[in-house]
N, C-alpha and C. Protein backbone atom coordinates (compact mmCIF):
# COMPACT_ATOMS: atom_id res chain seq x y z
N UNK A 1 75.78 -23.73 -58.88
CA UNK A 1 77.18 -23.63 -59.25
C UNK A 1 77.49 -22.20 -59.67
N UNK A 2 78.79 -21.79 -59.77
CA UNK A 2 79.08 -20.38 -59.68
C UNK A 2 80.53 -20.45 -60.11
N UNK A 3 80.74 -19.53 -61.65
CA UNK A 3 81.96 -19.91 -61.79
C UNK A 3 82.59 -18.58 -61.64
N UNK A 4 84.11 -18.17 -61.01
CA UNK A 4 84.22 -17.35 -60.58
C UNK A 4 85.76 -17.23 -61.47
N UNK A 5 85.69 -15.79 -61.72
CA UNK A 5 86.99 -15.30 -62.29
C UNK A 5 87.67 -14.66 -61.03
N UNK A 6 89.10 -14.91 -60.89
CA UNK A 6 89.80 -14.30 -59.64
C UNK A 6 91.59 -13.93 -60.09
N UNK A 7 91.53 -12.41 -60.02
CA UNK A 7 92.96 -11.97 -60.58
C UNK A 7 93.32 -10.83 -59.00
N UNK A 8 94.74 -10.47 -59.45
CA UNK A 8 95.26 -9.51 -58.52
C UNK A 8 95.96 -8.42 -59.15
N UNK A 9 96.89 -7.74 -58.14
CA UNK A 9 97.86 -6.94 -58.53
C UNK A 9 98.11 -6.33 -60.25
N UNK A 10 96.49 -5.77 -60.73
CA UNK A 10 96.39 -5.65 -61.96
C UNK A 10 96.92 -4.10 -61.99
N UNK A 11 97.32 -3.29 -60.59
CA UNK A 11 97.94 -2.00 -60.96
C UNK A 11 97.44 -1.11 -61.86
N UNK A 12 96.19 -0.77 -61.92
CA UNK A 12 95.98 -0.08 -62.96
C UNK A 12 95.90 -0.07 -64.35
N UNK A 13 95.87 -1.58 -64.88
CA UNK A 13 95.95 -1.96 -65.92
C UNK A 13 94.94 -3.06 -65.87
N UNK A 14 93.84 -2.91 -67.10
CA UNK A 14 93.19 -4.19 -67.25
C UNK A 14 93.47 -4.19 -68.63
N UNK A 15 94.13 -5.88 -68.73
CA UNK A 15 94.14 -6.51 -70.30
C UNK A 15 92.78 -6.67 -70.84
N UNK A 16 92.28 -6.32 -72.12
CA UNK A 16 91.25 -6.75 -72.69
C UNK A 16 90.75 -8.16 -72.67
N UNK A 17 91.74 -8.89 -72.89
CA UNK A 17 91.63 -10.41 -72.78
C UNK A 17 91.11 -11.56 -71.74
N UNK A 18 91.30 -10.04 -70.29
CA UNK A 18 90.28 -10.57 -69.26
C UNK A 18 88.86 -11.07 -69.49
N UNK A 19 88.49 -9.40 -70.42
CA UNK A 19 86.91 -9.70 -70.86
C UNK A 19 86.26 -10.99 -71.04
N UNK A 20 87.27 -11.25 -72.23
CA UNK A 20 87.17 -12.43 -72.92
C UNK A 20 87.32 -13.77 -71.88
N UNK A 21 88.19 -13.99 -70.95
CA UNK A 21 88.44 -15.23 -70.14
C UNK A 21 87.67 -15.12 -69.10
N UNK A 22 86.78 -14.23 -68.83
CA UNK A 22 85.57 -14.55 -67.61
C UNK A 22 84.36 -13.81 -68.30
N UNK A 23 84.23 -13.93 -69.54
CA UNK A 23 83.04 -13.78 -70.09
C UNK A 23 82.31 -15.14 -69.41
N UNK A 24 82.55 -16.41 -69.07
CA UNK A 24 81.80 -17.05 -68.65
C UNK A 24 81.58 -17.27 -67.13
N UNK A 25 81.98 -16.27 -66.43
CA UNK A 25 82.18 -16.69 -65.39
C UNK A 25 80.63 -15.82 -64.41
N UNK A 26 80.49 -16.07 -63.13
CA UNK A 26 79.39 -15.58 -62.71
C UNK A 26 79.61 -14.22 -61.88
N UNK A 27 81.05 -14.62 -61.28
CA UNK A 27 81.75 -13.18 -60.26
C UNK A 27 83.10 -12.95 -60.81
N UNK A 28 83.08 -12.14 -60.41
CA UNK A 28 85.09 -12.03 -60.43
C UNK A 28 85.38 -11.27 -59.11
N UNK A 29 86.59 -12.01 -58.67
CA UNK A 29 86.96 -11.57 -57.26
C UNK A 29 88.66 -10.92 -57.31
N UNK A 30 88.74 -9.85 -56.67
CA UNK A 30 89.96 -9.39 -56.84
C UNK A 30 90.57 -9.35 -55.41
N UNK A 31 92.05 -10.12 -55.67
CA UNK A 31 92.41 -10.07 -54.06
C UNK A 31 93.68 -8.66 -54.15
N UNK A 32 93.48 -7.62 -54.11
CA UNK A 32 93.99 -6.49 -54.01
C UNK A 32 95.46 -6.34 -55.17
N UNK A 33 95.58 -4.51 -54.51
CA UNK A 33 96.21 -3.58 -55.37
C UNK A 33 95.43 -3.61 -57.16
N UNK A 34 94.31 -2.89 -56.65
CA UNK A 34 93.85 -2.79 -57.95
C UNK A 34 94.32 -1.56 -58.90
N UNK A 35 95.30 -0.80 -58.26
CA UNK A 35 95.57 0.16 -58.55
C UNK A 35 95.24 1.74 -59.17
N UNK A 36 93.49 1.86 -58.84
CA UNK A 36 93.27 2.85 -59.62
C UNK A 36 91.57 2.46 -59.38
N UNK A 37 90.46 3.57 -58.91
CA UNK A 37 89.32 2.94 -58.93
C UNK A 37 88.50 2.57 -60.36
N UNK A 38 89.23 3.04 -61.56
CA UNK A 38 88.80 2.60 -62.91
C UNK A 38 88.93 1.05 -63.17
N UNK A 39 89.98 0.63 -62.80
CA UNK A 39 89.80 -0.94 -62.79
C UNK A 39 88.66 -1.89 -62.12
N UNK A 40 88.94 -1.19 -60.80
CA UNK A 40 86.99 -1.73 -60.10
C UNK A 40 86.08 -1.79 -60.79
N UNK A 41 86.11 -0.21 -61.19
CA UNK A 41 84.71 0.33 -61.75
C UNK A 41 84.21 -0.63 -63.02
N UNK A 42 85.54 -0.72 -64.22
CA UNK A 42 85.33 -1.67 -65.32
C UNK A 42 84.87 -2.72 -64.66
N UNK A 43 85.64 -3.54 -63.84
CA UNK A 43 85.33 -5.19 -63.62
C UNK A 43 84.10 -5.06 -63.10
N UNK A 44 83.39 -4.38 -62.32
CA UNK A 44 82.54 -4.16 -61.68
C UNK A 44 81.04 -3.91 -62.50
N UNK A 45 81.19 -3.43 -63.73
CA UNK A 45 80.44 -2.87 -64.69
C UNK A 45 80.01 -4.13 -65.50
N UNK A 46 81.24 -5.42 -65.54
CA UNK A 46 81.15 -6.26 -66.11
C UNK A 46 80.80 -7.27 -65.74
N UNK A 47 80.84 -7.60 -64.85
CA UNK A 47 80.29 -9.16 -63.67
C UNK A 47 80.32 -8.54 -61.98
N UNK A 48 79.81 -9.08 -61.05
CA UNK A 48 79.70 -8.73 -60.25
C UNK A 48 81.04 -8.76 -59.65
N UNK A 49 81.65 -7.90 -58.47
CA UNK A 49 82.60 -8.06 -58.16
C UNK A 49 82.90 -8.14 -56.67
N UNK A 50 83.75 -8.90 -56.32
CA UNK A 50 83.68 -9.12 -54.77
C UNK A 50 85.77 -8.32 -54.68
N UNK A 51 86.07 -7.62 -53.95
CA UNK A 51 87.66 -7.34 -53.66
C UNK A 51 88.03 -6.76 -52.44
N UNK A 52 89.46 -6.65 -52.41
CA UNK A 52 89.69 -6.09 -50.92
C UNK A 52 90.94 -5.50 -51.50
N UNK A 53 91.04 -4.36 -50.64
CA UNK A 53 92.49 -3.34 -51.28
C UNK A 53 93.51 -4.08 -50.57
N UNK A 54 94.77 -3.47 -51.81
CA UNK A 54 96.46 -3.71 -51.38
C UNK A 54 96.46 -2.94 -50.97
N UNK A 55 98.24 -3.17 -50.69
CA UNK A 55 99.08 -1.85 -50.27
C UNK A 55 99.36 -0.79 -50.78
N UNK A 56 98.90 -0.80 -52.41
CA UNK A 56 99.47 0.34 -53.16
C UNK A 56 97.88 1.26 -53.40
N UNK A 57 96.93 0.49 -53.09
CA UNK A 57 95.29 1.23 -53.26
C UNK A 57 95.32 2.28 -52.73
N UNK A 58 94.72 3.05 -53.18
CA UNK A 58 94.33 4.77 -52.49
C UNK A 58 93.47 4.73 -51.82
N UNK A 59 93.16 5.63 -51.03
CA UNK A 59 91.86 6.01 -49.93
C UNK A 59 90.43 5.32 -51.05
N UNK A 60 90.20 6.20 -51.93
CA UNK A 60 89.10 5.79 -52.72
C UNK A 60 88.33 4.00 -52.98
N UNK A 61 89.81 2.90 -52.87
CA UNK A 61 89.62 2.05 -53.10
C UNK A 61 89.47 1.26 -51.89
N UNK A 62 90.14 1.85 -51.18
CA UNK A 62 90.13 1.47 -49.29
C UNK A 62 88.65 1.76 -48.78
N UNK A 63 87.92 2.79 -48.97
CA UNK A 63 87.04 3.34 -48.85
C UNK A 63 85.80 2.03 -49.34
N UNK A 64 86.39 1.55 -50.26
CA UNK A 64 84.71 0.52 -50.97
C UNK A 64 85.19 -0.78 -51.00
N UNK A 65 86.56 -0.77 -50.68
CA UNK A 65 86.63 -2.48 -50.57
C UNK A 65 87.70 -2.76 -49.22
N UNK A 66 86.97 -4.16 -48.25
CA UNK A 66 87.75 -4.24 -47.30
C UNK A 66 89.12 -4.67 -47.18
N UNK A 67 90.07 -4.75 -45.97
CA UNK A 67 91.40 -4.99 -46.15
C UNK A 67 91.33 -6.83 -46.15
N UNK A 68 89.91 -7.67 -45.37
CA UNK A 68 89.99 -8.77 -45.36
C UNK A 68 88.98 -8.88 -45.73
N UNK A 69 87.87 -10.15 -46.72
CA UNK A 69 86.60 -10.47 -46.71
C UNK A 69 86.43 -11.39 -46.90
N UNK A 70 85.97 -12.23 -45.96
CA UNK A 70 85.07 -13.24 -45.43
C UNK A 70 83.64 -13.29 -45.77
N UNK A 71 83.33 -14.96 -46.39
CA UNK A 71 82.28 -14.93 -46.94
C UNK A 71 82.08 -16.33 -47.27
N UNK A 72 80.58 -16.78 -47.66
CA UNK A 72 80.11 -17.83 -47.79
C UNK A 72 80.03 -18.02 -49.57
N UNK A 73 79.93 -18.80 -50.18
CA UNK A 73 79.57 -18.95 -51.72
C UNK A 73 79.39 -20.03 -51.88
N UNK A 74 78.14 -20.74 -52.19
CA UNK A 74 78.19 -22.17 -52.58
C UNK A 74 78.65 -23.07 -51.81
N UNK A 75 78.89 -22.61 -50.25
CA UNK A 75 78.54 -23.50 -49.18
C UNK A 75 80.35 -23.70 -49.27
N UNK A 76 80.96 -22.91 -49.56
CA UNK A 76 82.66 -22.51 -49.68
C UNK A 76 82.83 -21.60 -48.66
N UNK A 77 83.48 -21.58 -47.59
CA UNK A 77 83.67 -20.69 -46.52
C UNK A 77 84.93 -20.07 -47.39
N UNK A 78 85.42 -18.79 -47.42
CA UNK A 78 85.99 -17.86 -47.91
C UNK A 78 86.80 -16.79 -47.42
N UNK A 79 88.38 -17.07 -47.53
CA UNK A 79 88.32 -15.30 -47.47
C UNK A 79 89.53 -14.93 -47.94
N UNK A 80 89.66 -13.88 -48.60
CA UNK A 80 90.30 -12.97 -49.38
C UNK A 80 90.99 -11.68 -48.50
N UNK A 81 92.22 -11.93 -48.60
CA UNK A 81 93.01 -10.79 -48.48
C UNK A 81 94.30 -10.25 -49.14
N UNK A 82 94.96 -8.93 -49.24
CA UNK A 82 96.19 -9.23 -50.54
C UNK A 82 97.42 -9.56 -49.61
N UNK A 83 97.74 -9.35 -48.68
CA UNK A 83 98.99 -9.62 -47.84
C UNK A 83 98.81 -10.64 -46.92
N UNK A 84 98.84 -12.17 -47.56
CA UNK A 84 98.12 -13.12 -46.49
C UNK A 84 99.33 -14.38 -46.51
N UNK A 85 99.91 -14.49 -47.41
CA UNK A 85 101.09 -15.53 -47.47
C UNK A 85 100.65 -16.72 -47.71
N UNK A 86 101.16 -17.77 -47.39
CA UNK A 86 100.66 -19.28 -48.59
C UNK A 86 100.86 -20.42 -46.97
N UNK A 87 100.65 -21.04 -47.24
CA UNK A 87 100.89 -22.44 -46.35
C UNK A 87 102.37 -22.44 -45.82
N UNK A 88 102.40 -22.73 -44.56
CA UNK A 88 103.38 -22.55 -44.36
C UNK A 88 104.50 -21.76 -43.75
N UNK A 89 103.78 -20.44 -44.15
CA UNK A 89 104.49 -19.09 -44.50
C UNK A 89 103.23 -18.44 -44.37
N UNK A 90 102.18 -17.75 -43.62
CA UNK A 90 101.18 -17.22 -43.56
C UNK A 90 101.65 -15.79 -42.96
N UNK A 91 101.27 -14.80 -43.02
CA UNK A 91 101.53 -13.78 -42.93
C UNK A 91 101.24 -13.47 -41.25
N UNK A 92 102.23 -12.88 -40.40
CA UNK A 92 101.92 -12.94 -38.71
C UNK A 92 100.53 -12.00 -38.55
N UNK A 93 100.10 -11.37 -39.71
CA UNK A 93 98.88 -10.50 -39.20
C UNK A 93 97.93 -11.46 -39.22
N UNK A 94 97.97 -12.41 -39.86
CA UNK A 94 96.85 -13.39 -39.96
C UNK A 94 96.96 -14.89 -39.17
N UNK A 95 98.09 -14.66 -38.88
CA UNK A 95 98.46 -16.56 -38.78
C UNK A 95 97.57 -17.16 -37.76
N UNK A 96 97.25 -16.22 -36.49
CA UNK A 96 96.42 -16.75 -35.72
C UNK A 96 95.14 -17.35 -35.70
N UNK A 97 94.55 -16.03 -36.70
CA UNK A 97 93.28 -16.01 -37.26
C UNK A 97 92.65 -17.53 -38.00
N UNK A 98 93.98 -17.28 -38.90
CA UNK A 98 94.09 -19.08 -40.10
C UNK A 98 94.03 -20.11 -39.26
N UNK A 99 94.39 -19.92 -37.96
CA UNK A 99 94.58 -21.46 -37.16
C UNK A 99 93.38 -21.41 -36.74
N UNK A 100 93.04 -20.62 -36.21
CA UNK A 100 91.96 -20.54 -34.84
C UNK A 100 90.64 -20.95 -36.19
N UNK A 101 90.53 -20.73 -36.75
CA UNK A 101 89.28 -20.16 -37.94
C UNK A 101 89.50 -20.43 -39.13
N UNK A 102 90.16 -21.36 -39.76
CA UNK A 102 90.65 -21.54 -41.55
C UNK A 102 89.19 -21.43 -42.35
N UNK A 103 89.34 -21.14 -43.39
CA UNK A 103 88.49 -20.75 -44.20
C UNK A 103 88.84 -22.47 -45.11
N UNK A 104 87.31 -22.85 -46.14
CA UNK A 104 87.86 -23.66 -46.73
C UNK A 104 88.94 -23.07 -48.41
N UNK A 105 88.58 -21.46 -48.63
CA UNK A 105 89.49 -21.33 -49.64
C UNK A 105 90.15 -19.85 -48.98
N UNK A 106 91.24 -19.98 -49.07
CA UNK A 106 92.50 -18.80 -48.58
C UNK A 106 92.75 -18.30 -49.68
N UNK A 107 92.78 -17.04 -50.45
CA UNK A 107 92.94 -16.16 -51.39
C UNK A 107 93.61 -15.22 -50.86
N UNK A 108 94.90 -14.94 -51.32
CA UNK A 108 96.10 -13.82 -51.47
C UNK A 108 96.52 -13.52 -52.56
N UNK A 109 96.62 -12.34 -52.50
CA UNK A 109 98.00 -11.58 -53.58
C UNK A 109 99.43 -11.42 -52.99
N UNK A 110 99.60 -10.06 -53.60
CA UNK A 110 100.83 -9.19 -53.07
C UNK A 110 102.11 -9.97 -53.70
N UNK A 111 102.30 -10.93 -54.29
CA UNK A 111 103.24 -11.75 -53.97
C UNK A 111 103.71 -12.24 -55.72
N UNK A 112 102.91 -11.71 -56.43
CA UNK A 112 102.64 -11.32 -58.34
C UNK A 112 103.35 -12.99 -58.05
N UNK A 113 103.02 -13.61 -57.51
CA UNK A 113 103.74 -15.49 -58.18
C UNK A 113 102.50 -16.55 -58.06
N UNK A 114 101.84 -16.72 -59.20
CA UNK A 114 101.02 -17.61 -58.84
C UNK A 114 100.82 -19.64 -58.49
N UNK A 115 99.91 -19.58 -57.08
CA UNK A 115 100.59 -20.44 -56.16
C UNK A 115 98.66 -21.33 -55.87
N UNK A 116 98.73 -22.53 -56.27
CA UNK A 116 97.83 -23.54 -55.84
C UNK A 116 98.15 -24.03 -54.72
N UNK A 117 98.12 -24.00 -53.70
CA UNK A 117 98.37 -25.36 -52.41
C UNK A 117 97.52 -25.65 -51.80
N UNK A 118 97.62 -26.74 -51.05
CA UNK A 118 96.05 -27.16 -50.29
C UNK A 118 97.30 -27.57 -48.56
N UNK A 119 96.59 -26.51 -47.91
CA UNK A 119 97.02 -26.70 -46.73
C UNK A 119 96.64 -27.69 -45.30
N UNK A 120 96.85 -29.30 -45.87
CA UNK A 120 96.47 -30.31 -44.67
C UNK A 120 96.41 -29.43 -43.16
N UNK A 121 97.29 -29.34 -42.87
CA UNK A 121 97.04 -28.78 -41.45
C UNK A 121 95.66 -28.13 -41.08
N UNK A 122 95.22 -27.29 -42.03
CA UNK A 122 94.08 -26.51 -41.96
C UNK A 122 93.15 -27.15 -42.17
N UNK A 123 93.34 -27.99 -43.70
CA UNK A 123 92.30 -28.28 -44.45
C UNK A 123 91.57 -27.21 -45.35
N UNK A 124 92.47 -26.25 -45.61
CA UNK A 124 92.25 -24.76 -46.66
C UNK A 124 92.96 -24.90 -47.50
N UNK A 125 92.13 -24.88 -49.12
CA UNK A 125 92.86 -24.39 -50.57
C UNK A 125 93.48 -23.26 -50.56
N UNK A 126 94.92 -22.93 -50.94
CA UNK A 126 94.87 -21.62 -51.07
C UNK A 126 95.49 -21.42 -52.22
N UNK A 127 94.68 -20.22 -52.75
CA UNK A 127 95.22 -19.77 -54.18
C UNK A 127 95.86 -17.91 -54.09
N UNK A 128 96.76 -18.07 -55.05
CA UNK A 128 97.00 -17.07 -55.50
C UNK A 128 97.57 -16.37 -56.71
N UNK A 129 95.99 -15.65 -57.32
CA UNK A 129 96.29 -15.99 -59.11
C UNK A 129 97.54 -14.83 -59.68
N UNK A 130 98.07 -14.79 -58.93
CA UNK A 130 99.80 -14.22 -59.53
C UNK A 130 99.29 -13.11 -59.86
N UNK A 131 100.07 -12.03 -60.84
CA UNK A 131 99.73 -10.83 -61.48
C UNK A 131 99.26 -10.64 -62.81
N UNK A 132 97.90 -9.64 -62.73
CA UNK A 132 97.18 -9.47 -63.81
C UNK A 132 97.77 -8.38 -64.80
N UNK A 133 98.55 -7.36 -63.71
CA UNK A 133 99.21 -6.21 -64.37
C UNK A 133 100.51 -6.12 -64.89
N UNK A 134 100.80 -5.19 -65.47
CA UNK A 134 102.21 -5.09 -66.06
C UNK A 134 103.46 -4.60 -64.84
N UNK A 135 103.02 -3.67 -63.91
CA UNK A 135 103.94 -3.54 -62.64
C UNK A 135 104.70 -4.72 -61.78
N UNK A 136 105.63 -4.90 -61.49
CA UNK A 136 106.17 -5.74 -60.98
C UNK A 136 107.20 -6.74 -61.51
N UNK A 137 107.36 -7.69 -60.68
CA UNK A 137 109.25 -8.02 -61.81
C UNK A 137 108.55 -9.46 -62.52
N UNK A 138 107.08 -9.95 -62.06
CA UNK A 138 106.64 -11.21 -62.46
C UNK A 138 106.89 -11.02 -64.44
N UNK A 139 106.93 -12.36 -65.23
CA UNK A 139 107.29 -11.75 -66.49
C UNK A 139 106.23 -12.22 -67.19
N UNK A 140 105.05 -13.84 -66.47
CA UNK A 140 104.07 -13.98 -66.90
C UNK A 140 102.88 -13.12 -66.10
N UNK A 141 101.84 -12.36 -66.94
CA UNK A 141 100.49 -12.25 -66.21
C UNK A 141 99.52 -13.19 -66.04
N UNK A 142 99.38 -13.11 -65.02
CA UNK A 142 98.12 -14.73 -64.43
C UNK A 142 96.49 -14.62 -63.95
N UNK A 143 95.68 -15.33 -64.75
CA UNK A 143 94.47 -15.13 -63.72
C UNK A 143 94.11 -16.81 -63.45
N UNK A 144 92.96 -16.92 -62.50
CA UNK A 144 92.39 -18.16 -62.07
C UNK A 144 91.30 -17.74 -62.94
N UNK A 145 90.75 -19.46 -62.95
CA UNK A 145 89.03 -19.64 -63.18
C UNK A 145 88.60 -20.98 -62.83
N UNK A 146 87.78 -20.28 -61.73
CA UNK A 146 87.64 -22.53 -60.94
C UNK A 146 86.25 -21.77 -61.25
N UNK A 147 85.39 -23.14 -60.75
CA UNK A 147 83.91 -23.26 -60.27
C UNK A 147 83.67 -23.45 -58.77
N UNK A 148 82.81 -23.19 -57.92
CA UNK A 148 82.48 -23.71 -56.84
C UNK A 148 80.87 -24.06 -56.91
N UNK A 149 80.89 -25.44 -56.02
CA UNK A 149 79.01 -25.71 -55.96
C UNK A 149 78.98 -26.85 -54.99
N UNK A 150 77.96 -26.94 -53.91
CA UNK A 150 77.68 -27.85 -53.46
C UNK A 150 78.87 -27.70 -52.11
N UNK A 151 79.89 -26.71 -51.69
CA UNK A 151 80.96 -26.78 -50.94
C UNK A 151 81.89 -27.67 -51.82
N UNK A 152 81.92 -27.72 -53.10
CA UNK A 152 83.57 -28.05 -53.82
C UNK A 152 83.58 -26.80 -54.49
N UNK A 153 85.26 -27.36 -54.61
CA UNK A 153 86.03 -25.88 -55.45
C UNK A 153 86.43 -26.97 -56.51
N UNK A 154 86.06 -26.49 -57.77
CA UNK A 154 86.66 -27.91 -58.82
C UNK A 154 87.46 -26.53 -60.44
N UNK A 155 86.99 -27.76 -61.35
CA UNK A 155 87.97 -27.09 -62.81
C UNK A 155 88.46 -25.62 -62.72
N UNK A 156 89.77 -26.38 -61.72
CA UNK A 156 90.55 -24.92 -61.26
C UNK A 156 91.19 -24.37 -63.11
N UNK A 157 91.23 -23.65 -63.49
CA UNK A 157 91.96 -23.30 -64.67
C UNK A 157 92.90 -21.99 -64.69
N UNK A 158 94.56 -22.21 -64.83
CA UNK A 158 95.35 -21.44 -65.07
C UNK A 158 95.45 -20.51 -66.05
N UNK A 159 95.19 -19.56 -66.34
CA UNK A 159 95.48 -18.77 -67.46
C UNK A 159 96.53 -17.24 -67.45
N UNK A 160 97.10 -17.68 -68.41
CA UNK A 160 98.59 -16.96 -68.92
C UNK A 160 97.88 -16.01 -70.11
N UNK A 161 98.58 -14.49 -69.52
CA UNK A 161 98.10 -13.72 -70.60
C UNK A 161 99.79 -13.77 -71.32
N UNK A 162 99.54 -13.02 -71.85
CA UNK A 162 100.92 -12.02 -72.51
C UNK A 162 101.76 -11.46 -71.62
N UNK A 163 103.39 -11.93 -71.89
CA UNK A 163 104.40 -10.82 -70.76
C UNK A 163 104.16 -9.87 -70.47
N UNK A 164 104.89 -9.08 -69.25
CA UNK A 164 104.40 -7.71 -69.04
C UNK A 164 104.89 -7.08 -70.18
């Protein structure tokens, strides 16, 4: 089992309080615009880190993390990107991809609104843990904290920091 902390669009800002809400966790995964390679570097320093750059990332962050990543965890097919859209509404750079190939968990940002759905058609969870940072018009900051083991994704948990 593997419990995983997963935030976005933290812009250059990490709340302290992150520390604290994936002190238990095993990874933390960032689905882009981390805004600054000091935010990597911290999360990175602190639990292992899996991410892929936004739109607002610089060369530096483009440079060490991909624009899509695909991956296995606990028998969880995976993949993470920040401009990917939700059920429904999937983003045309990807939509083909999602049909032809769904992952069992779909992870996006870009979109600072955080969004649980489970997409029948596919048969893909998709999450997207809203915004970690103060940039943007969202007014709550959001992170996830599920577990995965065995190929389940279970005790998904919402957490609300402080307004921007």
């Amino acid at each position: 089992m593997k419990r995983i902390g997963l935030l976005s669009d933290t812009h250059g800002y990490l709340d302290a309080s992150i520390f604290k809400h994936f002190e238990s966790c095993d990874e933390i995964w960032h689905a882009g615009d981390f805004g600054g390679n000091q935010v990597a570097v911290r999360l990175a320093e602190f639990k292992p880190l899996r991410g892929v750059f936004g739109n607002i990332d610089d060369q530096e962050i483009r440079q060490a993390y991909p624009e899509h990543l695909r991956f296995t965890s606990e028998g969880v097919n995976v993949w993470i990107t920040h401009i990917g859209g939700y059920p429904g509404h999937y983003h045309p750079a990807i939509k083909k991809e999602i049909m032809l190939n769904p992952p069992m968990l779909f992870i996006s940002g870009h979109s600072h609104i955080l969004k649980i759905m489970y997409d029948k058609k596919i048969q893909s969870l998709h999450l997207n843990p809203g915004a970690a940072g103060k940039q943007g018009w969202h007014k709550v900051r959001t992170l996830l904290r599920f577990s995965i083991s065995a190929g389940n994704i279970e005790d998904m948990q919402v957490i609300e920091l402080a307004g921007r």
